[in-house]
PDB file of N, CA and C in Angstrom:
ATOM      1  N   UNK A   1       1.450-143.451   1.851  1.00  0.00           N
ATOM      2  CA  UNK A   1       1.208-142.038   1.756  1.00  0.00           C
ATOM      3  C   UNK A   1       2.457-141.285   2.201  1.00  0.00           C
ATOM      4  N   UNK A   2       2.942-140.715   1.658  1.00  0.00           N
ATOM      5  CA  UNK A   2       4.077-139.533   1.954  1.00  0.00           C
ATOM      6  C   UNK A   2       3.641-138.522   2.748  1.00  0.00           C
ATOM      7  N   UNK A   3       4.756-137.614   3.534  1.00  0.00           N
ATOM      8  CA  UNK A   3       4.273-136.377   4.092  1.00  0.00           C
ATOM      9  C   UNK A   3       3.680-134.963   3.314  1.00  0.00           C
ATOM     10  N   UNK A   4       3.247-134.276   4.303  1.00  0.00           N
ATOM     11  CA  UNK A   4       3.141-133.136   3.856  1.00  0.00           C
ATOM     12  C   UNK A   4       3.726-132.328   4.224  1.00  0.00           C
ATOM     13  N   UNK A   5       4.512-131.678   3.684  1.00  0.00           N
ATOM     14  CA  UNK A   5       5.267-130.310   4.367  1.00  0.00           C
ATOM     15  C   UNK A   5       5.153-129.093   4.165  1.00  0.00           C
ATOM     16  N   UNK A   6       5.369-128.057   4.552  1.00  0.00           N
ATOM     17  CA  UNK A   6       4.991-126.728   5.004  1.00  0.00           C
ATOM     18  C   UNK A   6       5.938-125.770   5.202  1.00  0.00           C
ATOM     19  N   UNK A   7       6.762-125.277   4.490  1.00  0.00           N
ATOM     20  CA  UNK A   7       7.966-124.563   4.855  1.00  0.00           C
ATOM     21  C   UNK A   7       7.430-123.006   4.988  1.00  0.00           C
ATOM     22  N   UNK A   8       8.504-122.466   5.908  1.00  0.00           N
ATOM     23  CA  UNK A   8       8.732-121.371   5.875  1.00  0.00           C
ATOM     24  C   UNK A   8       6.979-120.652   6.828  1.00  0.00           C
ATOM     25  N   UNK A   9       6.723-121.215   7.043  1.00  0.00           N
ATOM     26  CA  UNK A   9       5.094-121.257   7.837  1.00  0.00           C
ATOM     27  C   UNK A   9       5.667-119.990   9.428  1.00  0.00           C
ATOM     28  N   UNK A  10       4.750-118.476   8.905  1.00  0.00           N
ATOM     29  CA  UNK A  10       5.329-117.629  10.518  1.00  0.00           C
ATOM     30  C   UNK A  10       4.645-118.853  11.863  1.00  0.00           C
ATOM     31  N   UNK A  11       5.064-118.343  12.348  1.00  0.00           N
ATOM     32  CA  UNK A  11       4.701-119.290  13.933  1.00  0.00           C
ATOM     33  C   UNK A  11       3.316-118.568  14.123  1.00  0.00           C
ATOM     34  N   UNK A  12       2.680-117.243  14.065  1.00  0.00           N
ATOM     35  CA  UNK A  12       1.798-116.445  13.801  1.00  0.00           C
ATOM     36  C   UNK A  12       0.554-116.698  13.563  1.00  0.00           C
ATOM     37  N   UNK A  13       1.190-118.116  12.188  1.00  0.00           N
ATOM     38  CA  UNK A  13      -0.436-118.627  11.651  1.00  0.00           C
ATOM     39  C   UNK A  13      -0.808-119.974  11.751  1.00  0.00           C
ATOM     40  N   UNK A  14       0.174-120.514  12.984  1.00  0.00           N
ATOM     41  CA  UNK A  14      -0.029-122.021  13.804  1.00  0.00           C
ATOM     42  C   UNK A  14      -1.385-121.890  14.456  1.00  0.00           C
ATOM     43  N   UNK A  15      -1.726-122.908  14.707  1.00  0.00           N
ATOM     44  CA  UNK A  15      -3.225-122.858  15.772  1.00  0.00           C
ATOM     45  C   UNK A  15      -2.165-122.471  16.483  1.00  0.00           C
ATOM     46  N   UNK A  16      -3.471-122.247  17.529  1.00  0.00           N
ATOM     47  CA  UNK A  16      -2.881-121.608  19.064  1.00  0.00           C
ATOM     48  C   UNK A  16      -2.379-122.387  20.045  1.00  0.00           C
ATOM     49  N   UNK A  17      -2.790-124.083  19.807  1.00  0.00           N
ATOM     50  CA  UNK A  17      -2.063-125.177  20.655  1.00  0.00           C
ATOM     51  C   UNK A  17      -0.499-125.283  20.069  1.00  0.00           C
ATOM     52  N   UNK A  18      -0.571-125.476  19.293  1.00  0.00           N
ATOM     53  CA  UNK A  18       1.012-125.432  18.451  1.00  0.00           C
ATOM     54  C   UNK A  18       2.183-124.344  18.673  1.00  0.00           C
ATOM     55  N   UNK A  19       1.591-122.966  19.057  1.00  0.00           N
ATOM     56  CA  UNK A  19       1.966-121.824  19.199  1.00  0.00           C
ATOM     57  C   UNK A  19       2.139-122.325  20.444  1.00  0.00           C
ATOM     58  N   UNK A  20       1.535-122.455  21.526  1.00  0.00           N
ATOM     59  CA  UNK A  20       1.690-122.509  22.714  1.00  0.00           C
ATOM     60  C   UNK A  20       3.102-123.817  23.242  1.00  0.00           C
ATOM     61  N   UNK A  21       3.664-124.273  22.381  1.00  0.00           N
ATOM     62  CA  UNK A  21       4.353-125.293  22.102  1.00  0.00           C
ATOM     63  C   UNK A  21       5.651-125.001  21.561  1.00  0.00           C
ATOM     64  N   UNK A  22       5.708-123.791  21.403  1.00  0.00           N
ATOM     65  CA  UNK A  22       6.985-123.368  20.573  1.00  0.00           C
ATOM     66  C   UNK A  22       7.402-122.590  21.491  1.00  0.00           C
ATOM     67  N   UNK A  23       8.564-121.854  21.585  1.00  0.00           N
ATOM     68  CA  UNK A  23       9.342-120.774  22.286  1.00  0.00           C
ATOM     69  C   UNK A  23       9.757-120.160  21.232  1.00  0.00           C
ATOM     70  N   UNK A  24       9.011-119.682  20.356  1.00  0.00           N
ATOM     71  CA  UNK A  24       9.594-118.942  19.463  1.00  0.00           C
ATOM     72  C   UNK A  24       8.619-117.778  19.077  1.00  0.00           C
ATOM     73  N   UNK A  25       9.315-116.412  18.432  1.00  0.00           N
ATOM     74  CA  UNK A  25       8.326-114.773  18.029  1.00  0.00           C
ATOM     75  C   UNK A  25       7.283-115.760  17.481  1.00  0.00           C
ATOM     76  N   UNK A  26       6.265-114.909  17.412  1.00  0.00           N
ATOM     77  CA  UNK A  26       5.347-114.793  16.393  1.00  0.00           C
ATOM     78  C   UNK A  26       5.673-114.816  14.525  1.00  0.00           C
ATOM     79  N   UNK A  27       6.857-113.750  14.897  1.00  0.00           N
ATOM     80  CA  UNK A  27       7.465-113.449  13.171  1.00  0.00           C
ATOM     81  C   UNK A  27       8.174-114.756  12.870  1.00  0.00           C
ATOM     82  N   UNK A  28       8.749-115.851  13.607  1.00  0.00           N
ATOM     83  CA  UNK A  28       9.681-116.554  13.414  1.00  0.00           C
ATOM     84  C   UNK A  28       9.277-117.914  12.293  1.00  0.00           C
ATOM     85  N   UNK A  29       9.685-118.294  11.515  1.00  0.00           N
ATOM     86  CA  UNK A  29       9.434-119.106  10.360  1.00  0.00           C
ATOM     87  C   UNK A  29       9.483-120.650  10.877  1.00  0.00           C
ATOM     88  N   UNK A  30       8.779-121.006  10.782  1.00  0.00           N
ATOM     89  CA  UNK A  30       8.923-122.779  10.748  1.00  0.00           C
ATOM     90  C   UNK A  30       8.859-123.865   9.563  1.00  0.00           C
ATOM     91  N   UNK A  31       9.110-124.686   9.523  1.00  0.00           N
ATOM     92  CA  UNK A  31       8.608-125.674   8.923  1.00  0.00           C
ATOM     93  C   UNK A  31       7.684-126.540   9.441  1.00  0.00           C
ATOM     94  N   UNK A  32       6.324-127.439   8.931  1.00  0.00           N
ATOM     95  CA  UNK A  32       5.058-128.036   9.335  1.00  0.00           C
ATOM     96  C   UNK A  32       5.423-129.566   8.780  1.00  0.00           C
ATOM     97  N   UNK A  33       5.476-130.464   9.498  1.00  0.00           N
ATOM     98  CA  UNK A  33       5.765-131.953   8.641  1.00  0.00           C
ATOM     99  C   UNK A  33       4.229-132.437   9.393  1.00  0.00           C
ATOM    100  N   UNK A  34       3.852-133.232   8.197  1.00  0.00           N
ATOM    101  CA  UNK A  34       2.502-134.067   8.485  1.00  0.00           C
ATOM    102  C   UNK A  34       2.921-134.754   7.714  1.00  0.00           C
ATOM    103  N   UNK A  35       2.415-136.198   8.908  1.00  0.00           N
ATOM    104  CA  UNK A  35       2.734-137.768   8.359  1.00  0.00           C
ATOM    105  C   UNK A  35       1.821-138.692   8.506  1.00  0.00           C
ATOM    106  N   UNK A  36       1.487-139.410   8.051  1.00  0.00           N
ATOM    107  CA  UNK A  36       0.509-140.318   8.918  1.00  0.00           C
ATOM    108  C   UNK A  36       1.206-141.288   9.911  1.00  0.00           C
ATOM    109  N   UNK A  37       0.143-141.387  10.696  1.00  0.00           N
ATOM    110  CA  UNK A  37       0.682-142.330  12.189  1.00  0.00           C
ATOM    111  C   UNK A  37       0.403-143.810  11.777  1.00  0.00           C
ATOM    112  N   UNK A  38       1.399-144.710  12.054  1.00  0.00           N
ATOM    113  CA  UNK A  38       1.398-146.362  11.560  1.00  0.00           C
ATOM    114  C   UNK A  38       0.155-146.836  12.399  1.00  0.00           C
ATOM    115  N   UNK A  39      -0.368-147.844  12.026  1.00  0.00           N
ATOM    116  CA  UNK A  39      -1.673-148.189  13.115  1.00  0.00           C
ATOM    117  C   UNK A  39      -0.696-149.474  13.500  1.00  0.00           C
ATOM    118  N   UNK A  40      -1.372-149.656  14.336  1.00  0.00           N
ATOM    119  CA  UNK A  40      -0.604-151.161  15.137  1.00  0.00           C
ATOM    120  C   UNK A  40      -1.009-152.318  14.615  1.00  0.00           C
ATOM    121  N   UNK A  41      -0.896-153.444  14.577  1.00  0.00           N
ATOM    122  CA  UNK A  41      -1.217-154.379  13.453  1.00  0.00           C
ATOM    123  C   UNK A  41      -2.573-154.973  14.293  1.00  0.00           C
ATOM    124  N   UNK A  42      -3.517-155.549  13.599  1.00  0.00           N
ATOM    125  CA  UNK A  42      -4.620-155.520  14.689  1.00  0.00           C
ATOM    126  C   UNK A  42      -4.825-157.025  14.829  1.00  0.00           C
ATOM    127  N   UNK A  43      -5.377-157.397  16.291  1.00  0.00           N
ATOM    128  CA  UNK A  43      -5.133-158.559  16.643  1.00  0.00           C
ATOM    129  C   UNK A  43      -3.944-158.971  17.217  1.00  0.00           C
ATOM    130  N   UNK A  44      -3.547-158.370  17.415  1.00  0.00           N
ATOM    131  CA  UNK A  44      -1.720-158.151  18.298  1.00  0.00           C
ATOM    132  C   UNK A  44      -1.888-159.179  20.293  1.00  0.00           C
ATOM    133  N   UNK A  45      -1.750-159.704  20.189  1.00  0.00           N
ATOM    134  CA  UNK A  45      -2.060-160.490  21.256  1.00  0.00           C
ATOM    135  C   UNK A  45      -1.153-161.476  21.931  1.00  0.00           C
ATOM    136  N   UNK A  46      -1.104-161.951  23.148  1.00  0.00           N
ATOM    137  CA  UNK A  46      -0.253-162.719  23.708  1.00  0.00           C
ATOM    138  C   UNK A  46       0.495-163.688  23.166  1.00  0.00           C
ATOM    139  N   UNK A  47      -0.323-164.770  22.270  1.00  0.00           N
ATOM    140  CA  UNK A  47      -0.086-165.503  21.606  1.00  0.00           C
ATOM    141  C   UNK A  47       0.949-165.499  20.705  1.00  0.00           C
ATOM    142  N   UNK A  48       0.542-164.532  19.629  1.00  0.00           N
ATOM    143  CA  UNK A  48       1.812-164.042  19.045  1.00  0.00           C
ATOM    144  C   UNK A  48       2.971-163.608  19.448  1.00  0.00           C
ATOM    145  N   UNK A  49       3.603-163.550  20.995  1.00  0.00           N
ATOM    146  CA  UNK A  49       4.622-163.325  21.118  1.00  0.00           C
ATOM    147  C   UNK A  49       5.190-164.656  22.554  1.00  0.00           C
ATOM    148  N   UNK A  50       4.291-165.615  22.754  1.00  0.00           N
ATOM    149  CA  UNK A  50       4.617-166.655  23.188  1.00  0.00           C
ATOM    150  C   UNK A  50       5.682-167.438  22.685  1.00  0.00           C
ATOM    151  N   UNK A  51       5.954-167.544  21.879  1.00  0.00           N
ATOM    152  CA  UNK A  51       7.324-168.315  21.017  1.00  0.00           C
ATOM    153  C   UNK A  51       8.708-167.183  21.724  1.00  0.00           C
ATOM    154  N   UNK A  52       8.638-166.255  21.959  1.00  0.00           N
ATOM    155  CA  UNK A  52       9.521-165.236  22.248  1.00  0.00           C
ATOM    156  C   UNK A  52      10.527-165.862  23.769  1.00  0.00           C
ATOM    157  N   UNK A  53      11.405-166.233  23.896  1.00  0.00           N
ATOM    158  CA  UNK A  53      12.239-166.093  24.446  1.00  0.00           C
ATOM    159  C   UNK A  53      12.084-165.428  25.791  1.00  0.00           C
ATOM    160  N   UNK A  54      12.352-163.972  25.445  1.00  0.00           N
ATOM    161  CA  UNK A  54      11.908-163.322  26.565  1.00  0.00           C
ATOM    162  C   UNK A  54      10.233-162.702  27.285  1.00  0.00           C
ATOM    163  N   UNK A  55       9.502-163.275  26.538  1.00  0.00           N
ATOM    164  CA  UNK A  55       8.351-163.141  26.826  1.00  0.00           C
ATOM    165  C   UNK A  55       7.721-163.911  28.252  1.00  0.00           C
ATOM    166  N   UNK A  56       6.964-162.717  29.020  1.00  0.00           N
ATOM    167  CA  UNK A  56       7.032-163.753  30.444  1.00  0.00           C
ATOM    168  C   UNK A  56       8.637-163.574  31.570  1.00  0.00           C
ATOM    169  N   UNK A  57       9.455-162.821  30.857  1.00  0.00           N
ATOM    170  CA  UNK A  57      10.447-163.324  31.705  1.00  0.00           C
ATOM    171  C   UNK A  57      10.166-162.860  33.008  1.00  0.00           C
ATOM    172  N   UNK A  58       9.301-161.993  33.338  1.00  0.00           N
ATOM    173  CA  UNK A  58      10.126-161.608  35.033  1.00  0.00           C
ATOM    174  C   UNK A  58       8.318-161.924  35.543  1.00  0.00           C
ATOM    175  N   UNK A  59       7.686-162.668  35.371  1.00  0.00           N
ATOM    176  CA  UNK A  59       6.242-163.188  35.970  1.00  0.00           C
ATOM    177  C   UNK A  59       6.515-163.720  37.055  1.00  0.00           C
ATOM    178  N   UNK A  60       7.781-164.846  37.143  1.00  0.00           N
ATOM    179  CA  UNK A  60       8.009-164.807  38.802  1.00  0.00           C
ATOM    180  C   UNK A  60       8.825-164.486  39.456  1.00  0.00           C
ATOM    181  N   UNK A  61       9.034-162.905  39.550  1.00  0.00           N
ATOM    182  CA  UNK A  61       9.631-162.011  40.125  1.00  0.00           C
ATOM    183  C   UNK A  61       8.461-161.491  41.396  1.00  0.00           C
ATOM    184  N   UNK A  62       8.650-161.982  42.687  1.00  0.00           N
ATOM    185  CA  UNK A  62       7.966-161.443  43.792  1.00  0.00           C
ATOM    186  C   UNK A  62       7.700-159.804  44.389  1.00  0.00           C
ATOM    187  N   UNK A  63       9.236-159.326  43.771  1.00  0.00           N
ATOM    188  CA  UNK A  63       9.019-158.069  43.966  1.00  0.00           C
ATOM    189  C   UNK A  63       8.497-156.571  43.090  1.00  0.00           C
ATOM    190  N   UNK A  64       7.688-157.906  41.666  1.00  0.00           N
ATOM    191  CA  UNK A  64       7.035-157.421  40.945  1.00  0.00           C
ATOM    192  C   UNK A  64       5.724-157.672  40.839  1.00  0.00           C
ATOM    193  N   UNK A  65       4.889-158.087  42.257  1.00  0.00           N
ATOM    194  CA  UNK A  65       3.681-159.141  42.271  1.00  0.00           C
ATOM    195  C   UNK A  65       2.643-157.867  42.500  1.00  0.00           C
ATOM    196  N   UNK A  66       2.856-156.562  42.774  1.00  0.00           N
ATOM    197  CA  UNK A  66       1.926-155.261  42.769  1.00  0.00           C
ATOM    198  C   UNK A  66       2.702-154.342  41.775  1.00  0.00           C
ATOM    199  N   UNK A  67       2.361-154.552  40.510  1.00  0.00           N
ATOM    200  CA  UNK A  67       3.435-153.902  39.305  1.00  0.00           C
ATOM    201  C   UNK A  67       2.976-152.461  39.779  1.00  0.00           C
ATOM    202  N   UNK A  68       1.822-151.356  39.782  1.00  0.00           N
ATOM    203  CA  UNK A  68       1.488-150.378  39.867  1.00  0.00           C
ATOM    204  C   UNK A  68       2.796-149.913  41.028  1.00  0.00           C
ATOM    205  N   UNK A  69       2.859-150.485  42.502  1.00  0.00           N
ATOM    206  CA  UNK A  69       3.337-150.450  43.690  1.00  0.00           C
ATOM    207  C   UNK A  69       4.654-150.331  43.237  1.00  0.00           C
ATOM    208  N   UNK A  70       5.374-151.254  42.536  1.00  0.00           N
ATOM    209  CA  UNK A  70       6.914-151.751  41.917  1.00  0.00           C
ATOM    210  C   UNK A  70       6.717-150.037  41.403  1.00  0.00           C
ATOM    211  N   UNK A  71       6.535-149.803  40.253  1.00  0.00           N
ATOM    212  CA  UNK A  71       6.745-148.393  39.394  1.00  0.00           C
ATOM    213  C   UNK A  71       6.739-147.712  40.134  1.00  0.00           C
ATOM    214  N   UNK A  72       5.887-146.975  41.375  1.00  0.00           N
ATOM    215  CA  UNK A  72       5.192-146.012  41.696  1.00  0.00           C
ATOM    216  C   UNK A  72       7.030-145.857  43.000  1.00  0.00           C
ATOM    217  N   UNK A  73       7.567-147.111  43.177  1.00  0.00           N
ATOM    218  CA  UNK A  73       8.683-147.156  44.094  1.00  0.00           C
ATOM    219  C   UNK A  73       9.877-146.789  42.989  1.00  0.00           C
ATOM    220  N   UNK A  74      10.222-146.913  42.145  1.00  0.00           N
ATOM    221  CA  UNK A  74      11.170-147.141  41.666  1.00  0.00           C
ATOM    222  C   UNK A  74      11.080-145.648  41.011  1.00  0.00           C
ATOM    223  N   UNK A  75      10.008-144.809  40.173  1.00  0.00           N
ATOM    224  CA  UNK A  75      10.025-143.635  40.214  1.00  0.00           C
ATOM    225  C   UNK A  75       9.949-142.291  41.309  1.00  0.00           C
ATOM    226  N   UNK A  76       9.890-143.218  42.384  1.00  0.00           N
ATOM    227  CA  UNK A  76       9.812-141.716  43.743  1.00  0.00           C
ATOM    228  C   UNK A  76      10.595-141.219  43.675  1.00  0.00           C
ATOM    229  N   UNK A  77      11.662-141.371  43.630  1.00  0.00           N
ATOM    230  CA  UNK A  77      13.185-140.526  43.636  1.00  0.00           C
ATOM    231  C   UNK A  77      12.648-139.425  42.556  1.00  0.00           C
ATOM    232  N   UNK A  78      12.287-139.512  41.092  1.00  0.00           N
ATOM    233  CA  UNK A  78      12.061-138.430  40.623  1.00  0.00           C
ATOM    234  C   UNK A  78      11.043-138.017  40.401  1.00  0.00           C
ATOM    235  N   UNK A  79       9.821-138.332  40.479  1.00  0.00           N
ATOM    236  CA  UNK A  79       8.846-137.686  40.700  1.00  0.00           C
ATOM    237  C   UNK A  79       7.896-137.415  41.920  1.00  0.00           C
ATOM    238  N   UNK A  80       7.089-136.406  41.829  1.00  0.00           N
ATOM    239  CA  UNK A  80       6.181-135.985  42.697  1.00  0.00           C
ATOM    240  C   UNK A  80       4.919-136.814  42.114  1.00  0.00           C
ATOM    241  N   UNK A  81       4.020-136.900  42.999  1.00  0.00           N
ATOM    242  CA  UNK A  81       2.453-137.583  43.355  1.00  0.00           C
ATOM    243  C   UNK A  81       1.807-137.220  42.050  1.00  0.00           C
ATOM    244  N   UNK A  82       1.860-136.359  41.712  1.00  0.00           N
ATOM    245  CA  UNK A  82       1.011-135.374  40.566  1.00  0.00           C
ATOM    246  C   UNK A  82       1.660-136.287  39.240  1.00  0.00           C
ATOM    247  N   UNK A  83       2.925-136.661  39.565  1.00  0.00           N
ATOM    248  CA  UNK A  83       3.292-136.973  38.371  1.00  0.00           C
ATOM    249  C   UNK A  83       4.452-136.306  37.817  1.00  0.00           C
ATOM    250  N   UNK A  84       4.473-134.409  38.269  1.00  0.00           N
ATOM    251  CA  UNK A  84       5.575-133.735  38.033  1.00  0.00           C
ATOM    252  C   UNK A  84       7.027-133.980  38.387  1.00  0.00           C
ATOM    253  N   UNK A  85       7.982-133.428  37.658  1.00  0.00           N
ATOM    254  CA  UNK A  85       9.532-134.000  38.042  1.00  0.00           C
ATOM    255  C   UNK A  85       9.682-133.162  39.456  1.00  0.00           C
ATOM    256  N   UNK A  86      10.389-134.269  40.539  1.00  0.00           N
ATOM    257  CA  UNK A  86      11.439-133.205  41.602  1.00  0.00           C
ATOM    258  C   UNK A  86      12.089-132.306  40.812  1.00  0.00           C
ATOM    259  N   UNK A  87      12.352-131.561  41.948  1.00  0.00           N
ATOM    260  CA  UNK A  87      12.816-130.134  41.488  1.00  0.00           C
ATOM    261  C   UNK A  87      14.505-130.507  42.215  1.00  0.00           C
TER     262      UNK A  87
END
């Protein structure tokens, strides 16, 4: 399936989530691209990427044995609790 496109579209007659998404007038012209989204191939599973080389590589990594804990350290520097960026 090919896209759909939309030229020359005022910002005016976007839904209002879309509008809220832009920094641009009301009067200001856009273009609209609609595509379809790829689905993921289904049945996608461990197995299939067991032959892989790097698959598994860092499982015995100790200082990756609380992965949530690992991320939640390695992003503090830039984010806040909420999730938002330091300022």
């Amino acid at each position: 399936m090919g896209a759909v496109v939309f030229e020359h579209v005022p910002v005016a007659e976007l839904p209002e989530k879309w509008r809220a998404r832009l920094a641009k007038a009301g009067n200001a012209l856009v273009t609209v691209r609609i595509e379809e989204e790829a689905q993921a191939a289904p049945g996608a599973s461990a197995e299939q990427f067991a032959d892989d080389p790097l698959f598994g590589m860092w499982r015995d990594r100790e200082d990756m044995a609380d992965v949530p804990g690992y991320v939640r350290r390695i992003r503090a520097s830039r984010f806040e609790d909420d999730g938002s960026r330091n300022k």
